[in-house]
N, C-alpha and C. Protein backbone atom coordinates (compact mmCIF):
# COMPACT_ATOMS: atom_id res chain seq x y z
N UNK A 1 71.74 120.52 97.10
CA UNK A 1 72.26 119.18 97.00
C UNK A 1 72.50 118.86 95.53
N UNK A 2 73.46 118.78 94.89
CA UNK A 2 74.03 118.37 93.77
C UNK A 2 74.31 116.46 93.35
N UNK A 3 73.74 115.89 92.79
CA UNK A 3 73.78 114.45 92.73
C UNK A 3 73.88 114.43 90.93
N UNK A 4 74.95 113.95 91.01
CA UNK A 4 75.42 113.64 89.32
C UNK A 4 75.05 111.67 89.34
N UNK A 5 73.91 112.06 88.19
CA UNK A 5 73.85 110.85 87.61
C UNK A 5 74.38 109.30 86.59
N UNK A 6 75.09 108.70 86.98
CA UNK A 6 75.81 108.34 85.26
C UNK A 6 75.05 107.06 85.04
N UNK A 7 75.14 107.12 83.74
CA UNK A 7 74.93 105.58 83.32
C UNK A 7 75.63 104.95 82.20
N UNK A 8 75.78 104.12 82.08
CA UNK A 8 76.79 103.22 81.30
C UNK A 8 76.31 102.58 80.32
N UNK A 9 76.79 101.34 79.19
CA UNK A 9 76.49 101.06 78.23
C UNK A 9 75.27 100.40 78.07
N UNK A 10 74.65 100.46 76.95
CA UNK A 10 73.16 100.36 76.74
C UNK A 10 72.11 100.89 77.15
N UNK A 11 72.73 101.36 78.71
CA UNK A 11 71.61 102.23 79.21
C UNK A 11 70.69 103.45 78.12
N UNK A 12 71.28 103.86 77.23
CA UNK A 12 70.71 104.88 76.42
C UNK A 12 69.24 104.07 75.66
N UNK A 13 69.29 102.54 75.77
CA UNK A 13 68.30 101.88 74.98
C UNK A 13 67.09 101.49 76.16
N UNK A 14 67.10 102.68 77.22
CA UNK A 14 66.36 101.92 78.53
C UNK A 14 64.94 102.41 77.32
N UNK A 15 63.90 101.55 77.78
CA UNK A 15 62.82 101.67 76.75
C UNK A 15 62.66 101.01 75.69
N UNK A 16 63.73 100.52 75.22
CA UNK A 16 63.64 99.87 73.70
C UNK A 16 64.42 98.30 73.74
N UNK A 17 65.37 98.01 74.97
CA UNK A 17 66.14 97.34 75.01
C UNK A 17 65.22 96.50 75.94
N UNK A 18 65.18 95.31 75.96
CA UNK A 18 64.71 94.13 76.91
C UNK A 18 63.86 94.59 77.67
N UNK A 19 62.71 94.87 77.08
CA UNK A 19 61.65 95.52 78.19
C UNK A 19 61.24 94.29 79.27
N UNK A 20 61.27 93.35 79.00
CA UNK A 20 60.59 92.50 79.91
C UNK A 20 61.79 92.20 81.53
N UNK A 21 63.36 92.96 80.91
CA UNK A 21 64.37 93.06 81.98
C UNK A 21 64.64 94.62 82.70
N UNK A 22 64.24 95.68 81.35
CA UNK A 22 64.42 96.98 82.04
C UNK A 22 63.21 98.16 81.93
N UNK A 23 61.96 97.18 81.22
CA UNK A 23 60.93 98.42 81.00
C UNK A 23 60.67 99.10 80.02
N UNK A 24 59.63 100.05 79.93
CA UNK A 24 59.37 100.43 79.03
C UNK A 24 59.59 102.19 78.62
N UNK A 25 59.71 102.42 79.86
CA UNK A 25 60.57 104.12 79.89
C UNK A 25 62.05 103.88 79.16
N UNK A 26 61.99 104.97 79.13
CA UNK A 26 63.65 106.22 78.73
C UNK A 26 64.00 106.51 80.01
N UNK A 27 65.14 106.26 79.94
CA UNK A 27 65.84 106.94 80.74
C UNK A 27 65.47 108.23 81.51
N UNK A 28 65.50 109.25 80.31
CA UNK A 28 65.30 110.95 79.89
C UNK A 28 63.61 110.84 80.35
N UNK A 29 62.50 110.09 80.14
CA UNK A 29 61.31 110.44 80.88
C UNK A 29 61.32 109.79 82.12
N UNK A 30 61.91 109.21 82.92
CA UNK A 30 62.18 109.16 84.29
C UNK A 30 62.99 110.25 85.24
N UNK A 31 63.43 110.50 84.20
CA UNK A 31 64.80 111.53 84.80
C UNK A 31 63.74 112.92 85.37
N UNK A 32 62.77 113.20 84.12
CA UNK A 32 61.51 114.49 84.61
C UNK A 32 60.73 114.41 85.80
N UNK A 33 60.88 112.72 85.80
CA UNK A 33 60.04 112.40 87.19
C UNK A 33 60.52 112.78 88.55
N UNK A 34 62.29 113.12 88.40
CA UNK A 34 62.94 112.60 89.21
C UNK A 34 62.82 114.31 89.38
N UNK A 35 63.67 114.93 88.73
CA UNK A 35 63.34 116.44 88.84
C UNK A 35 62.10 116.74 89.20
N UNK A 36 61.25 116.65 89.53
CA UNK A 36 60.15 117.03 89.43
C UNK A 36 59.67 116.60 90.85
N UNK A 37 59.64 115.36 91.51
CA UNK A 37 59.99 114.59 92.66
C UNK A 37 61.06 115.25 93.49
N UNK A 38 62.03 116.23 93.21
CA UNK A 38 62.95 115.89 94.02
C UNK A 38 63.33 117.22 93.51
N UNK A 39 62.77 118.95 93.62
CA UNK A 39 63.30 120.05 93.23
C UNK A 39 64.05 120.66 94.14
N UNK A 40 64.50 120.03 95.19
CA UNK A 40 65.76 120.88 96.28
C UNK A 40 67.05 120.09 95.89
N UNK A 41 66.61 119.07 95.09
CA UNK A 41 68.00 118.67 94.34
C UNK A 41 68.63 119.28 92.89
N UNK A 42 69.90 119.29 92.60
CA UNK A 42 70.44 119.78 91.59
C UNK A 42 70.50 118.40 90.81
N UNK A 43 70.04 117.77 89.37
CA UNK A 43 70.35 116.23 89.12
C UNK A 43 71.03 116.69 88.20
N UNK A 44 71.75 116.15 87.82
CA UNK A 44 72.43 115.98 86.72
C UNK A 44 72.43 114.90 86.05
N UNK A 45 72.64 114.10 84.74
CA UNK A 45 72.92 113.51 84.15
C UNK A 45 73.62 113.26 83.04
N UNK A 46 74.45 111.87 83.05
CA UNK A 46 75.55 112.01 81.71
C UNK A 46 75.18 110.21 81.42
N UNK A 47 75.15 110.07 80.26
CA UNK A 47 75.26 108.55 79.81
C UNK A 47 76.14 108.49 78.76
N UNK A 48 76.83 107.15 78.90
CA UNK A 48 78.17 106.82 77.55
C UNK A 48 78.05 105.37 77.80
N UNK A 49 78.81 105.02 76.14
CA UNK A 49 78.87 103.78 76.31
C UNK A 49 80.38 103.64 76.28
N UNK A 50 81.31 104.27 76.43
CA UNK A 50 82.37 104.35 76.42
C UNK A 50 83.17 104.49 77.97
N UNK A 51 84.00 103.50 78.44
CA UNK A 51 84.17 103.84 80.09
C UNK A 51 84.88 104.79 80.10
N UNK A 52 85.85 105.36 79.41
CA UNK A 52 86.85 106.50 79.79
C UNK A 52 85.95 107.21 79.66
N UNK A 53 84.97 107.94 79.22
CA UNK A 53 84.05 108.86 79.37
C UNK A 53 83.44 108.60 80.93
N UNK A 54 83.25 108.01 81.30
CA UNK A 54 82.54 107.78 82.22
C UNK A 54 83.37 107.77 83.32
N UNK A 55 84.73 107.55 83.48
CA UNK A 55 85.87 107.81 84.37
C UNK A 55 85.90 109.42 84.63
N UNK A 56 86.35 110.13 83.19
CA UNK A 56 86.10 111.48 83.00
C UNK A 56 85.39 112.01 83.97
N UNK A 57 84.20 111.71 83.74
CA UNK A 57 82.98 112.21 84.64
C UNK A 57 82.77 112.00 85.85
N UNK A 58 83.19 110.74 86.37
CA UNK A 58 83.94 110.76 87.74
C UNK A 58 84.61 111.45 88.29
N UNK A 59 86.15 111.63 87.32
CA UNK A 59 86.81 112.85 87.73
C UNK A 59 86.41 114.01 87.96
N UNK A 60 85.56 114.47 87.22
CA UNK A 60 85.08 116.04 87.00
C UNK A 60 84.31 116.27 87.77
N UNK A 61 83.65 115.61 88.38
CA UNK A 61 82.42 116.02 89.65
C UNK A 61 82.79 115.44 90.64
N UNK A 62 83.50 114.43 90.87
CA UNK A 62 83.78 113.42 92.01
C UNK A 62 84.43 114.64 93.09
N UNK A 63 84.83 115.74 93.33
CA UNK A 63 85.03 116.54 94.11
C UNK A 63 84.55 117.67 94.75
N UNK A 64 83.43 117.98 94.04
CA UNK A 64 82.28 119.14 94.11
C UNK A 64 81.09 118.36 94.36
N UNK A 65 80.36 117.95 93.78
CA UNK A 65 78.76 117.28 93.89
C UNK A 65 79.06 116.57 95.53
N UNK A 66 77.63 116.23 95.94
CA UNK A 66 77.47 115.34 97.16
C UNK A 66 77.28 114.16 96.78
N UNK A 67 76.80 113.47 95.83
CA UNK A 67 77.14 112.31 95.35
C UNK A 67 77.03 111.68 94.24
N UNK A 68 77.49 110.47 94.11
CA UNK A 68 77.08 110.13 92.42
C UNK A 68 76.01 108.80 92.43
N UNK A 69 75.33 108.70 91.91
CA UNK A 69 74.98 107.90 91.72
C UNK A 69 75.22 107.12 90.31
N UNK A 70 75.45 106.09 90.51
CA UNK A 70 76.31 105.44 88.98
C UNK A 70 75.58 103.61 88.75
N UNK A 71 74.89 103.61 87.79
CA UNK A 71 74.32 102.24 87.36
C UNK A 71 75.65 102.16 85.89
N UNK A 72 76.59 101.46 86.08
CA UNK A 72 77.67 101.28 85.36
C UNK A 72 77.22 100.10 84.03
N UNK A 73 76.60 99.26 84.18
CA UNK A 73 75.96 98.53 83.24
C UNK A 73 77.04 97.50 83.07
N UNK A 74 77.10 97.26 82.49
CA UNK A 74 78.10 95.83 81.92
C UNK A 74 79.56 95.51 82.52
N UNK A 75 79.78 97.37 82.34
CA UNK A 75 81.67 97.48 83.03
C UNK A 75 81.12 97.37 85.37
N UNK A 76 79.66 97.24 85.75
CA UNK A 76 79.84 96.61 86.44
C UNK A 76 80.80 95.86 87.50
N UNK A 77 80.45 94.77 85.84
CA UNK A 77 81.44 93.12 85.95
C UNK A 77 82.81 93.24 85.53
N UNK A 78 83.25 93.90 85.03
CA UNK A 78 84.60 93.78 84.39
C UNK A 78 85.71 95.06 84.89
N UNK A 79 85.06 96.68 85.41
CA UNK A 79 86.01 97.58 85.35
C UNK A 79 86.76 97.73 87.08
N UNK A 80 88.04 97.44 86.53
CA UNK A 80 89.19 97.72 87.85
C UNK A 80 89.31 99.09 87.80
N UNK A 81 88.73 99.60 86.54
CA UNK A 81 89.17 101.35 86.47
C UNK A 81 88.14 101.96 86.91
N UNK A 82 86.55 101.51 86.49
CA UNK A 82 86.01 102.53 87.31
C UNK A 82 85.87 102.28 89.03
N UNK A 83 86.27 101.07 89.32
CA UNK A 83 86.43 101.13 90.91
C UNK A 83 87.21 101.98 91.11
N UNK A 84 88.61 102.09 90.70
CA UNK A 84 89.99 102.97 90.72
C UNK A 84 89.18 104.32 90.73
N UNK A 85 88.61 105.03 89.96
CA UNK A 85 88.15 106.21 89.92
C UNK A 85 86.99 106.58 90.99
N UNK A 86 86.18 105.50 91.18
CA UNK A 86 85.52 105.38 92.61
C UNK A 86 86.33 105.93 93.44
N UNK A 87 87.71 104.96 93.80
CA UNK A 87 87.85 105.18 95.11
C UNK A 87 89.04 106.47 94.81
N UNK A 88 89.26 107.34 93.90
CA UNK A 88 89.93 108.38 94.02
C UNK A 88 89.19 109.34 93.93
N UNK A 89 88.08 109.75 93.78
CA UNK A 89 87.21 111.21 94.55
C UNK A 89 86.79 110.91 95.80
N UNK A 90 86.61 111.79 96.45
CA UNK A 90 85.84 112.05 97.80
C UNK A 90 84.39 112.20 98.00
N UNK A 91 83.68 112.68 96.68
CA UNK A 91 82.34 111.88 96.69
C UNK A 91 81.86 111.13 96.73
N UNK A 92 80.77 110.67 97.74
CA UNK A 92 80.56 109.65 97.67
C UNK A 92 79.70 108.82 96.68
N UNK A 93 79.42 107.83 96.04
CA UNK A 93 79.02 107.14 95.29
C UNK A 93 78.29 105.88 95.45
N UNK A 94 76.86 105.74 95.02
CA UNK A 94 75.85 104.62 95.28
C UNK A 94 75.73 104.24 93.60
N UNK A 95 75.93 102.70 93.84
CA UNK A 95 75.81 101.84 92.80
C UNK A 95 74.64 101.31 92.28
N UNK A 96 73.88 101.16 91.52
CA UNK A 96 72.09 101.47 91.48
C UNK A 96 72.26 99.79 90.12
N UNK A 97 71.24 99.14 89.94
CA UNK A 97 71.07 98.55 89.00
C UNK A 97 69.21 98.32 88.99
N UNK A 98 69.25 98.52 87.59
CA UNK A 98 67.31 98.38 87.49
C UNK A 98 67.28 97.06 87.82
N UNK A 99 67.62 95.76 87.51
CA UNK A 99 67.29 94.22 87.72
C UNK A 99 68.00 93.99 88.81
N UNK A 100 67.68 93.06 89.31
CA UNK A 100 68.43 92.43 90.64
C UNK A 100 69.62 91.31 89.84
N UNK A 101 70.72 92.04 89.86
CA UNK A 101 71.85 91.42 89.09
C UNK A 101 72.07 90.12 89.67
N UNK A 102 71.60 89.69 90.75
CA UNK A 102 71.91 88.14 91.31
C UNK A 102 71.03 87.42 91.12
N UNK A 103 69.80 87.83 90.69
CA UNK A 103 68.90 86.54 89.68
C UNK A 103 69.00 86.03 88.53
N UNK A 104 69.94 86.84 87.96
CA UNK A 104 70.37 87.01 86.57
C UNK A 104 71.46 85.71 86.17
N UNK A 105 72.05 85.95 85.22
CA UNK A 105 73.38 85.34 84.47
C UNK A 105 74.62 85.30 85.48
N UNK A 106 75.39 84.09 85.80
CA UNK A 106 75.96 84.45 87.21
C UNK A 106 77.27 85.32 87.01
N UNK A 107 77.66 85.31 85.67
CA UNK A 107 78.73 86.51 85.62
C UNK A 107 78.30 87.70 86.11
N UNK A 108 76.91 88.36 86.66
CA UNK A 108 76.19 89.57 86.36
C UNK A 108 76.13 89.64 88.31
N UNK A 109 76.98 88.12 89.03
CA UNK A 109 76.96 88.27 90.38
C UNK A 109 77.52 89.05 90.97
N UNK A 110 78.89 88.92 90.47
CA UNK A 110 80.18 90.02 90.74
C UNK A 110 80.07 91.60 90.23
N UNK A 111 80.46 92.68 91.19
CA UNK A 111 80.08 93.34 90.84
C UNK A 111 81.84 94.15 91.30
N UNK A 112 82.36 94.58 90.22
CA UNK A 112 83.89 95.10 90.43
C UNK A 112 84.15 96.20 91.26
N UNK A 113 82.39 97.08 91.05
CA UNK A 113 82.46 98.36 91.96
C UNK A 113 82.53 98.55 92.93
N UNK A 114 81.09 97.81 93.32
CA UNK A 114 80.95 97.40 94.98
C UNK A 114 81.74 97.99 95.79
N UNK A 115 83.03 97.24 95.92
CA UNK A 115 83.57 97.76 97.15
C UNK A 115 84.33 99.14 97.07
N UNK A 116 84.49 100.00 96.14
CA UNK A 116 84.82 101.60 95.92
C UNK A 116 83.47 102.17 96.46
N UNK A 117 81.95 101.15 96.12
CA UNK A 117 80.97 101.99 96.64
C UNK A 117 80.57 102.26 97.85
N UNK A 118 79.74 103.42 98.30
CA UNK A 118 78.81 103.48 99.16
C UNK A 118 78.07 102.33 99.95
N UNK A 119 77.32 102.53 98.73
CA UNK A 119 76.12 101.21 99.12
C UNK A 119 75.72 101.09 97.56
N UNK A 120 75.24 100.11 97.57
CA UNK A 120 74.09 99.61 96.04
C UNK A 120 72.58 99.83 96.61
N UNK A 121 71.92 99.74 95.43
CA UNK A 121 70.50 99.21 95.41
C UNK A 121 70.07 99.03 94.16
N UNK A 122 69.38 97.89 94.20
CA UNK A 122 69.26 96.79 92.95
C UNK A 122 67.79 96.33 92.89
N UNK A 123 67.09 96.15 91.50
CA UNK A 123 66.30 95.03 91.53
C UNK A 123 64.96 95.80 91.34
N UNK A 124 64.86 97.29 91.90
CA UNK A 124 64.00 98.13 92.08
C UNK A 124 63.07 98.71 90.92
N UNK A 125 64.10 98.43 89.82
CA UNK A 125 63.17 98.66 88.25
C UNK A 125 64.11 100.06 88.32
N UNK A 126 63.60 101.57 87.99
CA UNK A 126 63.55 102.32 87.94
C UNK A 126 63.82 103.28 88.90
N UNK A 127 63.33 102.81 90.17
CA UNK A 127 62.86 103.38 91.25
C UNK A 127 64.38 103.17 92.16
N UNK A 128 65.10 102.56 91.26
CA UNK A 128 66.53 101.47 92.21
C UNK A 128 67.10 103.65 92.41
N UNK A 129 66.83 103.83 91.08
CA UNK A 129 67.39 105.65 91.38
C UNK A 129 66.81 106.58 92.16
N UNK A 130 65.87 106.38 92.18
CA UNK A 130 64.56 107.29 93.52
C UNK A 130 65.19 106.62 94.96
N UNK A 131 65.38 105.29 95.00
CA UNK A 131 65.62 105.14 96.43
C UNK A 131 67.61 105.61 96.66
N UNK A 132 68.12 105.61 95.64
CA UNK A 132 69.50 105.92 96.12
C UNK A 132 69.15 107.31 96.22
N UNK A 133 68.76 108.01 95.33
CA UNK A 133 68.36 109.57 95.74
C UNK A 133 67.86 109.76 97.16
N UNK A 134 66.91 108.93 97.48
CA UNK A 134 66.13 109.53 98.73
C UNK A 134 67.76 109.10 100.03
N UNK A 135 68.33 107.57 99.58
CA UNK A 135 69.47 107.51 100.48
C UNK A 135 70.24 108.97 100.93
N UNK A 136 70.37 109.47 99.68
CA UNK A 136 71.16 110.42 99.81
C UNK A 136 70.81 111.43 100.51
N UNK A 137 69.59 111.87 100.64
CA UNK A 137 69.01 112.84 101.25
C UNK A 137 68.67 112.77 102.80
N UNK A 138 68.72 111.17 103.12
CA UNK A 138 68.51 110.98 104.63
C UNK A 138 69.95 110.73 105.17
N UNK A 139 70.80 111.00 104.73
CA UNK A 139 72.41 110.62 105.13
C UNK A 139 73.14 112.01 104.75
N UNK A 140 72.08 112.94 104.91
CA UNK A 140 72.51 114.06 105.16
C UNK A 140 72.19 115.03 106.69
């Protein structure tokens, strides 16, 4: 089972950035957890703060891997392109956010991806990626 991970802007500051909104881990020491939790999976991971990178990477796996899982961060709220790139691979794709984006700032309600996605799961802290992983594995 191949599951490409992405994450989007700021995410690289998980740990250092608003702990009291995203915690006190890295990214990269959750990610060991996750490998480690989960060795019949292949994980991959890519983070940018740049969206055409992150389209890229859509492209490039969106046809091989079984799915993506993608916490998009900010472009969220704003990208018509990465929905567009959503809905042009055949992988499927779960939308993940550590905070529950609807308690939040109400621009942070709308979510542009959504409907290119799968499914979401939100709000979970960390774990929002353990449970789209495990999704993935029972929807097989």
């Amino acid at each position: 089972m191949k599951i490409q991970i992405i994450n989007g802007p700021n995410l690289n500051l998980l740990g250092k950035r608003e702990p009291t909104v995203y915690g006190n881990s890295s990214f990269e020491s959750y990610l060991t957890q996750l490998i480690e939790r989960f060795p019949s999976c292949e994980l991959s991971y890519f983070q940018s703060n740049i969206e055409g990178e992150l389209i890229n990477k859509i492209h490039e796996v969106g046809f091989d891997f079984d799915s993506i899982i993608i916490n998009a961060g900010a472009y969220t709220h704003t990208s018509i392109a990465l929905a567009d790139a959503i809905r042009a691979v055949t992988t499927p794709v779960i939308e993940v956010h550590i905070s529950n984006i609807h308690s939040r700032e109400s621009f942070r309600h709308v979510s542009m991806i959504a409907p290119a996605c799968k499914g979401a799961i939100l709000g979970f802290g960390l774990d929002s990626y353990r449970l789209a992983i495990e999704s993935v594995l029972n929807s097989k």
